[in-house]
N, C-alpha and C. Protein backbone atom coordinates (compact mmCIF):
# COMPACT_ATOMS: atom_id res chain seq x y z
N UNK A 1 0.83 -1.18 0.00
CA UNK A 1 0.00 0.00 0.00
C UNK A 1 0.88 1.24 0.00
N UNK A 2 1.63 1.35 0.64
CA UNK A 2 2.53 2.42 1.33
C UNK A 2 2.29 4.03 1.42
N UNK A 3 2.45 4.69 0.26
CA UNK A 3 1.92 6.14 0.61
C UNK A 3 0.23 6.28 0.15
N UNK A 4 -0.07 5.45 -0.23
CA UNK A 4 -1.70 5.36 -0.12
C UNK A 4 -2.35 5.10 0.68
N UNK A 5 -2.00 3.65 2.03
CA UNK A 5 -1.97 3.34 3.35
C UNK A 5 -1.86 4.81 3.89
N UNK A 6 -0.86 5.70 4.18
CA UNK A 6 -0.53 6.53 4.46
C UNK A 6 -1.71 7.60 4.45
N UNK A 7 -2.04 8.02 3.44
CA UNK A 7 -2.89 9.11 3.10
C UNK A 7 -4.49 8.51 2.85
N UNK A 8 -4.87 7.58 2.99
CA UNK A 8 -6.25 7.12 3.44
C UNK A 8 -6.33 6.92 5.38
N UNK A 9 -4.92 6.28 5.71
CA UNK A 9 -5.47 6.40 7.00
C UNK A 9 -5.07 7.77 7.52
N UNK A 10 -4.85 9.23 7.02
CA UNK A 10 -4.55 10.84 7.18
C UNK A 10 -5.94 11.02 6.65
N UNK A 11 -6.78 10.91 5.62
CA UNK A 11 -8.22 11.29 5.14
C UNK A 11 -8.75 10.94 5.83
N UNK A 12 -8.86 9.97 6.19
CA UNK A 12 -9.85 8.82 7.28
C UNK A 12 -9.85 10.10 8.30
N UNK A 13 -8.78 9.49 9.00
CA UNK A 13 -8.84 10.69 10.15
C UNK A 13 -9.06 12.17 10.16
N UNK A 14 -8.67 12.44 9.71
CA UNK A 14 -8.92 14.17 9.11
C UNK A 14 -10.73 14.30 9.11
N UNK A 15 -11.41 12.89 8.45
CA UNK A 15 -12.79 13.36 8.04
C UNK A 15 -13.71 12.98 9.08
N UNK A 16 -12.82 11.61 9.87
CA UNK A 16 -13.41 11.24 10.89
C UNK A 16 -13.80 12.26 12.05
N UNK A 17 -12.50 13.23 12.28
CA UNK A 17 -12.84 14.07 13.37
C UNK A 17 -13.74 15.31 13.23
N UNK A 18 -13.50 15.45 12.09
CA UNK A 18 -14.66 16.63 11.31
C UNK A 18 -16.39 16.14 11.44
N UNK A 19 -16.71 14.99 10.86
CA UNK A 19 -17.79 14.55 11.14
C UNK A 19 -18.42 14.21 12.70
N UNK A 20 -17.13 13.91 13.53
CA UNK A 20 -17.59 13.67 15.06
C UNK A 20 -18.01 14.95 15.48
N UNK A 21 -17.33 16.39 15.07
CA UNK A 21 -17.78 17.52 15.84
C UNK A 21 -18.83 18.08 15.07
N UNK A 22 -18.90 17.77 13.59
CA UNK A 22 -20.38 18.32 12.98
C UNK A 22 -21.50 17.58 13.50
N UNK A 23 -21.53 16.29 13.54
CA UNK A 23 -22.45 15.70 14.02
C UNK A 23 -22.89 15.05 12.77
N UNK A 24 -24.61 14.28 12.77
CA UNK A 24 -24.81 13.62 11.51
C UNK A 24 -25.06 14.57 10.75
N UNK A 25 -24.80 14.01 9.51
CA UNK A 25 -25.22 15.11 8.32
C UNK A 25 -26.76 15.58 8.27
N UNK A 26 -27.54 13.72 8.08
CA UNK A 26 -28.82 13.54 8.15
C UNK A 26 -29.62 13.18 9.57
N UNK A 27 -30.19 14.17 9.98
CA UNK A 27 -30.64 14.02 10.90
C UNK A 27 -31.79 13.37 11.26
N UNK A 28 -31.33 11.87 11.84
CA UNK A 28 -32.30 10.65 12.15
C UNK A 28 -34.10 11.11 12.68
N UNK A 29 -34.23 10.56 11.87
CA UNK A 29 -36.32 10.97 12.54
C UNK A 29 -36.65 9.39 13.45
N UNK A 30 -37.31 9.36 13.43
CA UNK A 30 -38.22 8.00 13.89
C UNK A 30 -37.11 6.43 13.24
N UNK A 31 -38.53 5.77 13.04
CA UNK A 31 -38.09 4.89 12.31
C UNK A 31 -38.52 4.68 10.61
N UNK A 32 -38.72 6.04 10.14
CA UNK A 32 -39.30 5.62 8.87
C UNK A 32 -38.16 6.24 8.10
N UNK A 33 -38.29 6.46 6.53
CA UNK A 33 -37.48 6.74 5.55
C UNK A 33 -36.47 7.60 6.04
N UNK A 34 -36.39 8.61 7.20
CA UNK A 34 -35.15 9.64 7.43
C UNK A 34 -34.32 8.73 8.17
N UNK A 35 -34.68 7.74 8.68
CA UNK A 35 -34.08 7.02 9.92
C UNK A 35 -32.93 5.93 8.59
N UNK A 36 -33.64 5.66 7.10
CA UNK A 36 -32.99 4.78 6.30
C UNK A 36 -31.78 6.10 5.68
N UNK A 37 -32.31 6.92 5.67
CA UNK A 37 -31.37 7.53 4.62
C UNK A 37 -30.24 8.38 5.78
N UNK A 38 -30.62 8.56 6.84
CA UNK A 38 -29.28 8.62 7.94
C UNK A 38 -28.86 7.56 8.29
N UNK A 39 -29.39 6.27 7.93
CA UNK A 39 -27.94 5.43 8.11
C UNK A 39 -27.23 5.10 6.71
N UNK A 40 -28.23 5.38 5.54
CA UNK A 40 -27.23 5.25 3.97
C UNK A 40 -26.10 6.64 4.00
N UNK A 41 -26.46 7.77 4.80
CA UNK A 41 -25.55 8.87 4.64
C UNK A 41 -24.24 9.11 5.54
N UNK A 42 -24.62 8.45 6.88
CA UNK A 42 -23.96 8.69 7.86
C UNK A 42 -23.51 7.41 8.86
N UNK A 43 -23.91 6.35 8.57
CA UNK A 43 -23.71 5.54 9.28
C UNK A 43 -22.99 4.34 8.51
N UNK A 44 -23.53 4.01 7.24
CA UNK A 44 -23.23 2.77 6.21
C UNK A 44 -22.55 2.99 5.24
N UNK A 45 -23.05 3.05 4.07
CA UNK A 45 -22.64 3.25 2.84
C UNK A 45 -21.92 4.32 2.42
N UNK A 46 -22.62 5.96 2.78
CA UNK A 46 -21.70 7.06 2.12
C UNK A 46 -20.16 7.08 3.09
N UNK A 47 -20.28 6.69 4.08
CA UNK A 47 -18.55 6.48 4.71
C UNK A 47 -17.88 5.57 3.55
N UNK A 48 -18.00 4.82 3.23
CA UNK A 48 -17.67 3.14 2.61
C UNK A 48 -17.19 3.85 0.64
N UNK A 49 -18.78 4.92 0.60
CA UNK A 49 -18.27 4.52 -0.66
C UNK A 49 -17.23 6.30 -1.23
N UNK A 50 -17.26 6.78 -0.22
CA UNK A 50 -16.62 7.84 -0.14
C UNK A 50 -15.20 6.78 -0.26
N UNK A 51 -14.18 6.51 0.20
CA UNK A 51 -12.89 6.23 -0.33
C UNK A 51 -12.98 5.59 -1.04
N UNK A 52 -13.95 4.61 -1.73
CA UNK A 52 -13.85 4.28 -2.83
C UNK A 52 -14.29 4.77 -4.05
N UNK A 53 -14.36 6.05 -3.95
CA UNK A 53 -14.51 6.85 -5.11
C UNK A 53 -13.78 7.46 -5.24
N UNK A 54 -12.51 7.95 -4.16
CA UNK A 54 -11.45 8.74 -4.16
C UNK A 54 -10.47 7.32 -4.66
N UNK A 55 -10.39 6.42 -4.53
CA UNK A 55 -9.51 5.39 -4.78
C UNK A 55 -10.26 5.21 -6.27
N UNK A 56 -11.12 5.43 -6.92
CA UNK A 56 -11.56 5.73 -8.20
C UNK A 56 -10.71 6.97 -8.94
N UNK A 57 -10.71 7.64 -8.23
CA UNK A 57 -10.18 9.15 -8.59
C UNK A 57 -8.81 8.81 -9.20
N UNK A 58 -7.94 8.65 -7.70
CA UNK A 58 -6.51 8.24 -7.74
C UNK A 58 -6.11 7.18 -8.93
N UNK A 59 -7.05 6.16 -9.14
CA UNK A 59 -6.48 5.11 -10.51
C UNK A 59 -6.45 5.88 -11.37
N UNK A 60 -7.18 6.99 -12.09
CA UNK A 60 -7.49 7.51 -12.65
C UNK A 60 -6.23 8.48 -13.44
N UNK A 61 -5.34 8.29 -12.18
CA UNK A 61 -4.51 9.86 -12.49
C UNK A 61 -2.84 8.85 -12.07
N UNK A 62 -3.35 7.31 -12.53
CA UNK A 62 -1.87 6.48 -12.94
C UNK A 62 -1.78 5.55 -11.87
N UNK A 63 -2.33 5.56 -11.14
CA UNK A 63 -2.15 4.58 -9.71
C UNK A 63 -2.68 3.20 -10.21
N UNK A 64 -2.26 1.97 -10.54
CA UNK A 64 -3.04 1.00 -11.41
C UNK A 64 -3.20 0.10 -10.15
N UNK A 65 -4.36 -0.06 -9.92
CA UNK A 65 -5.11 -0.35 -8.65
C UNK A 65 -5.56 -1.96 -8.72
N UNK A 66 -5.98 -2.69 -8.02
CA UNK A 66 -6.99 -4.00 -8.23
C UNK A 66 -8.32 -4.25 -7.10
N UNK A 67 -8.81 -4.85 -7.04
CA UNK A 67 -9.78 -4.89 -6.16
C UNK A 67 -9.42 -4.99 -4.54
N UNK A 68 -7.96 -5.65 -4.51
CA UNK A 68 -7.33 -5.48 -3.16
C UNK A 68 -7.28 -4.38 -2.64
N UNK A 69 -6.48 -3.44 -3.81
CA UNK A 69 -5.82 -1.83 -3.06
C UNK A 69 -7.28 -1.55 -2.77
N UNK A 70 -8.15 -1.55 -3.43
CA UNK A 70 -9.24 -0.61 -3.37
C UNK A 70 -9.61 -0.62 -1.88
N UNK A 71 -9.89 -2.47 -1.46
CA UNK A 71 -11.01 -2.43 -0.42
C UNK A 71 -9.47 -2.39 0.74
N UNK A 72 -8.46 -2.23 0.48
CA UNK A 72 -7.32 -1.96 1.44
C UNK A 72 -6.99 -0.45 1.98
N UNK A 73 -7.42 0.44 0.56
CA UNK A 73 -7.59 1.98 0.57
C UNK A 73 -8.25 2.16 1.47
N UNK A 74 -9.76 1.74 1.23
CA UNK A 74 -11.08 1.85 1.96
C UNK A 74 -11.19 1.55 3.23
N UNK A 75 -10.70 0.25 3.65
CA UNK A 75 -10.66 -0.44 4.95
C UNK A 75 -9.72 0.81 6.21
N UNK A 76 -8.52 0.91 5.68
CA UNK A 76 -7.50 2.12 6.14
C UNK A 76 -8.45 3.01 6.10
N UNK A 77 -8.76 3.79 5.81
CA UNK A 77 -9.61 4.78 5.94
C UNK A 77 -10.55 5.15 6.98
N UNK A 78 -11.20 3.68 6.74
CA UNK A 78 -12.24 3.52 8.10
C UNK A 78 -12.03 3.18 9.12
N UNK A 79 -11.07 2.75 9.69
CA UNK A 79 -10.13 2.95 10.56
C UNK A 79 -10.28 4.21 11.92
N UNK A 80 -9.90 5.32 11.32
CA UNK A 80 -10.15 6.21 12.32
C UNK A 80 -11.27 6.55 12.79
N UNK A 81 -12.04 6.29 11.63
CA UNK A 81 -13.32 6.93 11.82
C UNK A 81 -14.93 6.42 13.08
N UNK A 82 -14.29 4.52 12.40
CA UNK A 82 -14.25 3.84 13.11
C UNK A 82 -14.26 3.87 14.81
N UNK A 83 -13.22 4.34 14.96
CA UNK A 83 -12.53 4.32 16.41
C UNK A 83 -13.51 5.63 17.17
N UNK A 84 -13.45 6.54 16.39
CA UNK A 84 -13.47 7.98 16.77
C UNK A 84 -15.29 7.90 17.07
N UNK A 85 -15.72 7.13 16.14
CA UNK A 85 -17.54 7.36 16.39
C UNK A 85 -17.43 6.15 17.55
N UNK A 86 -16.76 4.77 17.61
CA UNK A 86 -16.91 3.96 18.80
C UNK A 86 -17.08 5.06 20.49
N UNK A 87 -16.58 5.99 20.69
CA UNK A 87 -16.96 6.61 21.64
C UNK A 87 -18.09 6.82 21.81
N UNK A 88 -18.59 7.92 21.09
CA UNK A 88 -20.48 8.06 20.93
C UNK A 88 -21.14 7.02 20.89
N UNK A 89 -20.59 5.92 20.19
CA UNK A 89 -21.47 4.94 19.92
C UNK A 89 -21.80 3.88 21.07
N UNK A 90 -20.77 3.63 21.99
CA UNK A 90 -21.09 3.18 23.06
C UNK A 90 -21.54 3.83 24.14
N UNK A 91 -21.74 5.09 24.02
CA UNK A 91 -22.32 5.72 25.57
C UNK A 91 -23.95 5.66 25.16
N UNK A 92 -24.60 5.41 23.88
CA UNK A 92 -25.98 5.48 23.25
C UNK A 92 -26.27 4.10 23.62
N UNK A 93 -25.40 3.19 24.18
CA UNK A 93 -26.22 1.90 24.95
C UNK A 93 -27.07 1.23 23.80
N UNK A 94 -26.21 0.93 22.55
CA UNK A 94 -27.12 0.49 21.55
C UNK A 94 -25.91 -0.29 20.75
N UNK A 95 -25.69 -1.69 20.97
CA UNK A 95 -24.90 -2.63 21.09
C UNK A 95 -24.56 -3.00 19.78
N UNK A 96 -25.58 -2.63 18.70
CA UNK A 96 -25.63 -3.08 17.08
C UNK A 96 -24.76 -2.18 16.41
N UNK A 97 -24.45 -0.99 16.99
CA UNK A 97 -24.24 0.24 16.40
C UNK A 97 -22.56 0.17 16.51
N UNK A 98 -21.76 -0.53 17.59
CA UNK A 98 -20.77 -0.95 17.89
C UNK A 98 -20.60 -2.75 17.21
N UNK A 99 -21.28 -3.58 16.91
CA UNK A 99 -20.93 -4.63 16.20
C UNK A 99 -21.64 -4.89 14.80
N UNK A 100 -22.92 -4.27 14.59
CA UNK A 100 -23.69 -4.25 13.45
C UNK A 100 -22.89 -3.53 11.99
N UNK A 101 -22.74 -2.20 12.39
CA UNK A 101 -22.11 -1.16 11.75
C UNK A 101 -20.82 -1.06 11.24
N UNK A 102 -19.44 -1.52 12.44
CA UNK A 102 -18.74 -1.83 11.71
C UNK A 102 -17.99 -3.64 10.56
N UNK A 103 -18.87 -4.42 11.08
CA UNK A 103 -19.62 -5.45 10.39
C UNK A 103 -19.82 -4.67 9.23
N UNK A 104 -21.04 -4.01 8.67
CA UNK A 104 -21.87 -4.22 7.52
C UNK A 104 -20.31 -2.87 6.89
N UNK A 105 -20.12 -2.31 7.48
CA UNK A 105 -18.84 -1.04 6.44
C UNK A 105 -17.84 -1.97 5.98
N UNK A 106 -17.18 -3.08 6.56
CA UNK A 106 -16.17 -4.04 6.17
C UNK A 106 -16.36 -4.61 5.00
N UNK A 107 -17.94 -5.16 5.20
CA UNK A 107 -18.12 -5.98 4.11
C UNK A 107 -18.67 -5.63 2.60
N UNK A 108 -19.15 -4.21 3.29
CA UNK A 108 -19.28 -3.15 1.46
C UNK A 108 -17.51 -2.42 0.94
N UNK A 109 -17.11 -2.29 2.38
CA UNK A 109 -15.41 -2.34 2.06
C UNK A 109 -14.72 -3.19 1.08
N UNK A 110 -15.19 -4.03 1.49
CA UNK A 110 -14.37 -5.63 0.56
C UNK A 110 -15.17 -5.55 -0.05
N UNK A 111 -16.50 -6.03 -0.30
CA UNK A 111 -17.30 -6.80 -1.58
C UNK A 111 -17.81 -6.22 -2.59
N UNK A 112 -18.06 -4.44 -2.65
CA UNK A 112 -17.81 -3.70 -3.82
C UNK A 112 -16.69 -3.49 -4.66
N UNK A 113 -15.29 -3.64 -4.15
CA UNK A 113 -14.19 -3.33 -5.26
C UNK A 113 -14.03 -5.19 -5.48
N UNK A 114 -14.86 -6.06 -4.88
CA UNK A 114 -14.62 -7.41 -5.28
C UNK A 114 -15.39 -7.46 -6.51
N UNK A 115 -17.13 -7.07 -6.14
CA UNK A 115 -17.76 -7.01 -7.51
C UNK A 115 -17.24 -5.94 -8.59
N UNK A 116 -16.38 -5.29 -8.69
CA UNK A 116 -16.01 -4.27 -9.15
C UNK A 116 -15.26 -4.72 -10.21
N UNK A 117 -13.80 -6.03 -9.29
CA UNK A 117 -13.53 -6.92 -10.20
C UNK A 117 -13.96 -7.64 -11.27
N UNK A 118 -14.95 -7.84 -10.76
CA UNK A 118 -16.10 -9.02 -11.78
C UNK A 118 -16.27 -8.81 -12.97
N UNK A 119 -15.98 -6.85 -13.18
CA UNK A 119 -16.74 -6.16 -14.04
C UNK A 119 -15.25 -6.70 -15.49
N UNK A 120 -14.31 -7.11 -14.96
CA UNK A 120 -13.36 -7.24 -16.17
C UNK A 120 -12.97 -8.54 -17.06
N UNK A 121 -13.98 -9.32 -16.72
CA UNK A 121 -14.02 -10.43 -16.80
C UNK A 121 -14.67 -10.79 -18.13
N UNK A 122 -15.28 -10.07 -18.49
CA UNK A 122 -15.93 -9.90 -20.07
C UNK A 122 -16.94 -11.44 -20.23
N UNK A 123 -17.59 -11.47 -19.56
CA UNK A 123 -18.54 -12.50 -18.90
C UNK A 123 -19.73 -11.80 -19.03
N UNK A 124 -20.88 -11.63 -19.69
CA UNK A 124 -21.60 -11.07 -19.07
C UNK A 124 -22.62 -11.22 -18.10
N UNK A 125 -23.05 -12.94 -17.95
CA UNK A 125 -23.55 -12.83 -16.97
C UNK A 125 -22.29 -12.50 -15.21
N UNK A 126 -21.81 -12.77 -15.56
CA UNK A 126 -20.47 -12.15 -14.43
C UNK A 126 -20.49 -10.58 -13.88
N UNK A 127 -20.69 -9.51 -15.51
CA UNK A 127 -21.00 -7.86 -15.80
C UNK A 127 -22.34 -7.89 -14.75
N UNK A 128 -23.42 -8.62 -15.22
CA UNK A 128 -25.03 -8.05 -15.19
C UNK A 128 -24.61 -8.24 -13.77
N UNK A 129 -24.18 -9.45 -12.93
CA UNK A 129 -24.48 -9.33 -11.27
C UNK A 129 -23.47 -8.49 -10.97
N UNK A 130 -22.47 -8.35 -11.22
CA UNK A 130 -21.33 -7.18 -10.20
C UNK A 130 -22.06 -6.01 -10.58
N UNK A 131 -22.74 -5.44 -11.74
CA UNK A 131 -23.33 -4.10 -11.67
C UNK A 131 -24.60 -4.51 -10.59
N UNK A 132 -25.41 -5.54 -10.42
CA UNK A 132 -26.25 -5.74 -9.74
C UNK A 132 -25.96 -5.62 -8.33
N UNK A 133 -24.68 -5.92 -7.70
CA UNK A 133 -24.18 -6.27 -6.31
C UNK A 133 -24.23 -4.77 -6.24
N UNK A 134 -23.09 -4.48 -6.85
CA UNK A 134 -22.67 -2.54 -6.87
C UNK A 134 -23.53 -1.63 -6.37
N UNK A 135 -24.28 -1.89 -7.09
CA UNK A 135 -25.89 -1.04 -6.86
C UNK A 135 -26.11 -1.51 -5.45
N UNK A 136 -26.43 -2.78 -5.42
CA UNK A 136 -27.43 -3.63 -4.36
C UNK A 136 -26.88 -3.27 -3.12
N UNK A 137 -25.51 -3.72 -3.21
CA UNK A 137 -25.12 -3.77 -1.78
C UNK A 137 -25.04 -2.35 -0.72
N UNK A 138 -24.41 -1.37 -1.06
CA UNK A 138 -25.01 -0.38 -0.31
C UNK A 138 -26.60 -0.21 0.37
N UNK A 139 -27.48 -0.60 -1.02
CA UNK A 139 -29.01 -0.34 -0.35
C UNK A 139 -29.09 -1.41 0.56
N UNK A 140 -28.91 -2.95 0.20
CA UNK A 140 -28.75 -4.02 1.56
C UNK A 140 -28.41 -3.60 2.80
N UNK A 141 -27.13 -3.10 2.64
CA UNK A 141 -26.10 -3.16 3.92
C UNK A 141 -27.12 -1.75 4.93
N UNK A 142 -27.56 -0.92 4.15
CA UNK A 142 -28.19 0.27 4.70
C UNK A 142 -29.40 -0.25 5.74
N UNK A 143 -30.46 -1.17 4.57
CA UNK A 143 -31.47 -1.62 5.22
C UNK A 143 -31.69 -2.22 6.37
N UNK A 144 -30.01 -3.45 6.64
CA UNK A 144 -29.68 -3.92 7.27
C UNK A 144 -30.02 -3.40 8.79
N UNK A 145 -28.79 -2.48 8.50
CA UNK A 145 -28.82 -1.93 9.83
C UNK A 145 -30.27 -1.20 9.82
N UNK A 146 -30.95 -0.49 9.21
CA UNK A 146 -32.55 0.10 9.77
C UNK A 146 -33.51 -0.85 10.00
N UNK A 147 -33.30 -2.33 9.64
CA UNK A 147 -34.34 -3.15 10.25
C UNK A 147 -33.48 -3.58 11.49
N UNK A 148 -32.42 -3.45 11.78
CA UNK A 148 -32.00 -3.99 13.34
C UNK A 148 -32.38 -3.16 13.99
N UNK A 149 -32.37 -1.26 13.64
CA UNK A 149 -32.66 -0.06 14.28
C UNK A 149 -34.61 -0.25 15.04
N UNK A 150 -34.70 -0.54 13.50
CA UNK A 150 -36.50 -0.72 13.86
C UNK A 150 -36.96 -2.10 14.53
N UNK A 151 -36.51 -2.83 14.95
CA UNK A 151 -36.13 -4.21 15.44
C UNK A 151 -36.87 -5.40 15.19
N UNK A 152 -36.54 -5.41 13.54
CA UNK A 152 -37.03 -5.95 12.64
C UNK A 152 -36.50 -6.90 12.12
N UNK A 153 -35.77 -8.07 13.32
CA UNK A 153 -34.94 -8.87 13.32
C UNK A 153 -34.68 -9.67 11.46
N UNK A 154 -35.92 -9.96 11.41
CA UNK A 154 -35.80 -10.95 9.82
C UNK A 154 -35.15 -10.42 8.86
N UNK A 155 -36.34 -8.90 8.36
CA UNK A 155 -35.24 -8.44 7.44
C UNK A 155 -33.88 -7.99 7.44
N UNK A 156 -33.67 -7.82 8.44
CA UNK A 156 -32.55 -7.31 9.32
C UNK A 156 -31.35 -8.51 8.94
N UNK A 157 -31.49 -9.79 9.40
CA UNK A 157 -30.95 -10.48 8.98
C UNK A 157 -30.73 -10.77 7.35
N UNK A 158 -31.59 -11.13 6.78
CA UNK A 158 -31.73 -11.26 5.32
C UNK A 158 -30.62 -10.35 4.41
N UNK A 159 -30.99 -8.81 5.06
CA UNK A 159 -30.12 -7.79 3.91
C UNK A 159 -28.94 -7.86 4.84
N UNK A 160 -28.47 -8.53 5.64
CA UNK A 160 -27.15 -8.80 6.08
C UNK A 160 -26.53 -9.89 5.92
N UNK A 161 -27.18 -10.88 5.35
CA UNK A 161 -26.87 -12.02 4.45
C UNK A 161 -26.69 -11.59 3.25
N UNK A 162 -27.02 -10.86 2.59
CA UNK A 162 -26.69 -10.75 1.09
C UNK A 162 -26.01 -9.50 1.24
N UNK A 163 -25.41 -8.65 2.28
CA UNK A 163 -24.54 -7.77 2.44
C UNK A 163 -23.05 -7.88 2.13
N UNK A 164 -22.98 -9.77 2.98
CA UNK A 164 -21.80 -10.19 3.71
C UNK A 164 -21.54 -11.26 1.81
N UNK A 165 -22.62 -11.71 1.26
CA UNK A 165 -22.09 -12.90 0.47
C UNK A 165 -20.93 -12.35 -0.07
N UNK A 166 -20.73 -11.05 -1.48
CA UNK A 166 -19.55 -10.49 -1.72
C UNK A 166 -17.74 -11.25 -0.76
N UNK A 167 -18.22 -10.48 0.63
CA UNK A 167 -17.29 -10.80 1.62
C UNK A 167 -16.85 -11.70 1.61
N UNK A 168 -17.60 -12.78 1.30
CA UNK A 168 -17.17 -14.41 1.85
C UNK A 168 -16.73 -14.61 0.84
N UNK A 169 -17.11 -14.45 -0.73
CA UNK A 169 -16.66 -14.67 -1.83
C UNK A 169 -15.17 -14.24 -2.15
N UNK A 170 -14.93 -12.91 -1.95
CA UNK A 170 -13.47 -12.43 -1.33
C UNK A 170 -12.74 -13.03 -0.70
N UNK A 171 -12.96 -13.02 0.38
CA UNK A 171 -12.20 -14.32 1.27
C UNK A 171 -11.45 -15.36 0.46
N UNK A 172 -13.10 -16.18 0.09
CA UNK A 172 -12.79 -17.68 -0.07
C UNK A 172 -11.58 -17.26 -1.59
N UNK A 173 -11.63 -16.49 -2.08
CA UNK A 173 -10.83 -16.32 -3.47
C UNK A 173 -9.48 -15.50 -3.02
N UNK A 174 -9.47 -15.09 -2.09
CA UNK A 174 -8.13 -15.16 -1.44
C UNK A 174 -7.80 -15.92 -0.82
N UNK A 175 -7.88 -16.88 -0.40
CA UNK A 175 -7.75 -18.13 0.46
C UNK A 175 -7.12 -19.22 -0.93
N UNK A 176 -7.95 -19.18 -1.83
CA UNK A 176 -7.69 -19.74 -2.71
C UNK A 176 -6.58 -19.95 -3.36
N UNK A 177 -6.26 -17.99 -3.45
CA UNK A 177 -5.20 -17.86 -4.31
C UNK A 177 -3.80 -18.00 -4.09
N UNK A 178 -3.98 -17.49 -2.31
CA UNK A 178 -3.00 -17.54 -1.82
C UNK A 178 -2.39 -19.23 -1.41
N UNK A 179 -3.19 -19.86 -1.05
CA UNK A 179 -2.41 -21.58 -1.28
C UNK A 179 -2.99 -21.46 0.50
N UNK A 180 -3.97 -20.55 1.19
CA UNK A 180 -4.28 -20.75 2.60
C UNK A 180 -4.60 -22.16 3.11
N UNK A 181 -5.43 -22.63 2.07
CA UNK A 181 -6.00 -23.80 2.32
C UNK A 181 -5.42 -25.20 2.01
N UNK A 182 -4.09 -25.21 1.83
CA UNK A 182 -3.55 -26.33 1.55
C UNK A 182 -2.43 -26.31 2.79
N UNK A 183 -2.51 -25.43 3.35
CA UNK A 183 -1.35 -25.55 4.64
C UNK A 183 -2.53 -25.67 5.87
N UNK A 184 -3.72 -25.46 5.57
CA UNK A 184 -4.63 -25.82 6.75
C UNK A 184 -4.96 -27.67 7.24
C-alpha cells in the first residue's frame, strides 16, 4: 500500500474528526425513511463509498489499482473513523451500532471493489451481477442496519446475508489464491 496506506489512514482521520464535531449530516427521525437515509448517509454506505470513489479518482490519475488496493484503501480509511464514532457509539447503549455497523462497512469495504472486479471479466452474466451487487449492496447493507434499528430482526438479517455474500466470496478467493488452504 505504502503512501496510499498513508494518506487514506490521514483522510480517514482528518474526516473522521470533522464529522464527530459536525455531528450527523442527516438528521435521524423516527423509524421511517429519514431514519434509512441517515444510516445510507452517515452511518453505512456514504462512509464506505466515499474512499472508494477517491480510490476511483486516484487510478485515474496512474495509480493502477486491483480490487485489493481498493477495499485496502477503503478499509485504512475507516479505521479512524471507526474508532473515533466507537466513543459516541457506546455511551448510546445500543450494542448493534458498535458490532452491526462496523460489520456491515467491512463488508461493502471488501465486496464492492470485489464485484467491481467481476466487471473485467468480459462474462456477461459475471457484468449483469457485479453491476447488480454494486448497486445492491449499499441499499442491503443500509437496510440492514434500519431493520435492526426498527427491530425488525428478519429483514434485518436477510439484507445482512446478502450484504456479507460479496465478503465471503473475497475471502474464499483469497484463500484460494493464496495456497491458505492447503497448509490448513
Amino acid at each position: 500500500m505504502g503512501i496510499e496506506g498513508i494518506g487514506a489512514l490521514l483522510l480517514g482521520s482528518i474526516l473522521g474528526f470533522v464529522l464527530f464535531f459536525l455531528g450527523p449530516l442527516m438528521e435521524p427521525g423516527g423509524f421511517d425513511r429519514t431514519r434509512w437515509i441517515s444510516g445510507f448517509v452517515d452511518m453505512v454506505s456514504v462512509p464506505v463509498l466515499l474512499p472508494l470513489l477517491l480510490y476511483g479518482v486516484l487510478c485515474c490519475f496512474g495509480t493502477s489499482g486491483t480490487w485489493v488496493n481498493a477495499a485496502s484503501f477503503a478499509l485504512l480509511w475507516l479505521i479512524p473513523d471507526l474508532a473515533i464514532h466507537t466513543v459516541s457509539w457506546s455511551v448510546q447503549n445500543q450494542p448493534f451500532l458498535l458490532i452491526l455497523v462496523p460489520l456491515l462497512r467491512t463488508a461493502l469495504a471488501v465486496g464492492i471493489p470485489f464485484l467491481g472486479g467481476l466487471l473485467m471479466t468480459r462474462k456477461p452474466g459475471l457484468i449483469l451481477a457485479a453491476i447488480l451487487g454494486i448497486t445492491g449492496l449499499p441499499l442491503a447493507g443500509t437496510t440492514s442496519y434500519w431493520a435492526f434499528f426498527c427491530q425488525s430482526p428478519l429483514l434485518g438479517y436477510v439484507c445482512f446475508g446478502i450484504t456479507v455474500i460479496p465478503l465471503g466470496a473475497a475471502i474464499g478467493m483469497w484463500w484460494y489464491k493464496t495456497g491458505a488452504m492447503k497448509s490448513v
